[in-house]
Protein backbone atom coordinates (compact mmCIF):
# COMPACT_ATOMS: atom_id res chain seq x y z
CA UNK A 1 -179.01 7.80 44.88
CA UNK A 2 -178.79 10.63 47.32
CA UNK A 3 -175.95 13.21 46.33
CA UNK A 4 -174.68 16.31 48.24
CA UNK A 5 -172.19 18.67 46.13
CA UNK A 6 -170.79 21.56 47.28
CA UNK A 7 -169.09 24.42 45.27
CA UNK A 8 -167.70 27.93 45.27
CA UNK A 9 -164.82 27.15 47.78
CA UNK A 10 -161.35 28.72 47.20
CA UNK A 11 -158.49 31.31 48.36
CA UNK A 12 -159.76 34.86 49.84
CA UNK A 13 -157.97 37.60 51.88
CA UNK A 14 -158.96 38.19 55.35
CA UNK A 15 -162.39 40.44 55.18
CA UNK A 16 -163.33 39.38 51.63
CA UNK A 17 -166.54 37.40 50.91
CA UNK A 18 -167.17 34.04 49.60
CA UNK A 19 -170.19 31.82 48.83
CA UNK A 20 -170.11 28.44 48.69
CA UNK A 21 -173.46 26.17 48.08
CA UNK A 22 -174.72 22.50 47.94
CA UNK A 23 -176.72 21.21 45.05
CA UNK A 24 -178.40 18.16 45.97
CA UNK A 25 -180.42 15.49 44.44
CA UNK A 26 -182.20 11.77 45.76
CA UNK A 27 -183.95 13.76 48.41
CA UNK A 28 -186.60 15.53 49.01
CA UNK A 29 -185.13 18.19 49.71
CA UNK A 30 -187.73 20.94 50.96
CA UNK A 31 -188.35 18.43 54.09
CA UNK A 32 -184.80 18.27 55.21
CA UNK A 33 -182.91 20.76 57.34
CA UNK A 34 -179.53 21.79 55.94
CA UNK A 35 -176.61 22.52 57.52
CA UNK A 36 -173.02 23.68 56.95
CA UNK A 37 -169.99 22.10 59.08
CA UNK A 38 -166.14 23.00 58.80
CA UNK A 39 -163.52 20.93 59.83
CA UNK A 40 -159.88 21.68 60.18
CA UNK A 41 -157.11 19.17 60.35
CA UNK A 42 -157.10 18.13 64.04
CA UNK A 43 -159.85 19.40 64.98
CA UNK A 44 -162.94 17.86 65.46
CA UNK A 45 -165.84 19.19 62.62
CA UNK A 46 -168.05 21.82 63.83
CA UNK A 47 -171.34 22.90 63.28
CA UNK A 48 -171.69 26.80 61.37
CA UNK A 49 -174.87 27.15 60.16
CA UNK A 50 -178.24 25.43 59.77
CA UNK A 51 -181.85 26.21 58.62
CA UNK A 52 -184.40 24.14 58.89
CA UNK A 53 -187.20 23.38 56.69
CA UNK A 54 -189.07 26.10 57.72
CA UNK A 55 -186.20 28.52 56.61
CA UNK A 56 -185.59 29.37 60.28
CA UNK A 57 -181.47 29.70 60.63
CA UNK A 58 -179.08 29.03 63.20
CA UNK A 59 -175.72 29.89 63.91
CA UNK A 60 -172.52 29.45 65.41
CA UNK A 61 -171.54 31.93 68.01
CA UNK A 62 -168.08 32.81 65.86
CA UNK A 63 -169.99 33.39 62.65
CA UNK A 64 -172.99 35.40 63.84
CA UNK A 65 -173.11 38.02 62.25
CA UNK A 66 -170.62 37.60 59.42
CA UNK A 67 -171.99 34.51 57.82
CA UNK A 68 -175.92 33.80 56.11
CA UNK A 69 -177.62 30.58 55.75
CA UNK A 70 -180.52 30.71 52.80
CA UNK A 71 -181.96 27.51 50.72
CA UNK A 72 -183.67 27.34 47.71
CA UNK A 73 -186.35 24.78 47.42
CA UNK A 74 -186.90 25.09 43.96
CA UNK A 75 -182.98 24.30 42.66
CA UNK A 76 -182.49 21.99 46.08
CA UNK A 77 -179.47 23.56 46.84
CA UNK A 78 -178.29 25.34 50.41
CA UNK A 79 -176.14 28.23 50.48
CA UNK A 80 -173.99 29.75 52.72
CA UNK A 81 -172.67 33.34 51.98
CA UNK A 82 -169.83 34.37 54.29
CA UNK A 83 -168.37 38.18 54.70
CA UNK A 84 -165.55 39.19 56.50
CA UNK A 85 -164.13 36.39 56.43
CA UNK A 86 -161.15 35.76 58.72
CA UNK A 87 -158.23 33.31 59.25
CA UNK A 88 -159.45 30.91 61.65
CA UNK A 89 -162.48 30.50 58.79
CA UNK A 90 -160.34 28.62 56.77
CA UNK A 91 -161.50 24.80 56.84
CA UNK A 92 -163.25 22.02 54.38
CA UNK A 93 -166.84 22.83 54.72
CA UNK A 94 -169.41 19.83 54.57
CA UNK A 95 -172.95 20.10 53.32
CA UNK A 96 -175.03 17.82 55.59
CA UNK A 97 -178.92 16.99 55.10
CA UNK A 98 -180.91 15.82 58.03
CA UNK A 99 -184.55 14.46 58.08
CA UNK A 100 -185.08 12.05 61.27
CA UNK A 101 -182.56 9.25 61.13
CA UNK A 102 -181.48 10.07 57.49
CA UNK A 103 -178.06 11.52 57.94
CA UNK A 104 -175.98 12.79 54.52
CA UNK A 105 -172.90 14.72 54.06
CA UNK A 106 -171.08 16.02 51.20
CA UNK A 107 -167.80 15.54 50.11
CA UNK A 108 -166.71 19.03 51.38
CA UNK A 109 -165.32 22.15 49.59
CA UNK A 110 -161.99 23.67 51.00
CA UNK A 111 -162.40 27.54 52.13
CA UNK A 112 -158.67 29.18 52.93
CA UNK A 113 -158.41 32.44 54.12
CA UNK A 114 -155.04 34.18 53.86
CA UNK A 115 -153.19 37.09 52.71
């Protein structure tokens, strides 16, 4: 049984850090590229982050530079560390694995920024 579960989400002031991650398990997980998706009520879910297998990371244009992608292979989890953090960040955030036609997603963790 493949499972996805992210953690770490929770209330932070605008600027302040955060780090959420996504343990996972049924999967091989070292084969898959990870990725990181927010969605916010009404609005369609967007792609934030991904790295590959390879460990090569991508990113949205309104997180460059603010938010890191890393895995860890030998735990099988993905995580996504996010600094200066700012309002329109605020979102559930969905761990997705992707491997060819195989397709998983989280349950999502819920990230508010406000002050």
């Amino acid at each position: 049984q493949v499972q996805l579960v992210e953690s770490g989400g929770g209330l932070v002031q605008p600027g302040g850090s955060l780090r959420i991650s996504c343990a996972t398990s049924g999967i091989a997980f070292s084969v898959y590229d990870m990725g990181w998706y927010r969605q916010t009520p009404g609005k369609r879910r967007e792609a934030v982050a991904s790295i590959a297998n390879s460990g090569s990371g991508n990113y949205a244009d309104s997180v460059k530079g603010r938010f890191t992608i890393s895995r860890d292979n030998a735990k099988n989890t993905v995580y996504l560390q996010m600094n200066g953090l700012k309002l329109e960040d605020t979102g559930v955030y969905y761990c997705n694995a992707k491997l060819w036609e195989r397709n998983y997603w989280g349950q999502g963790t819920q990230v508010t920024v406000s002050s």
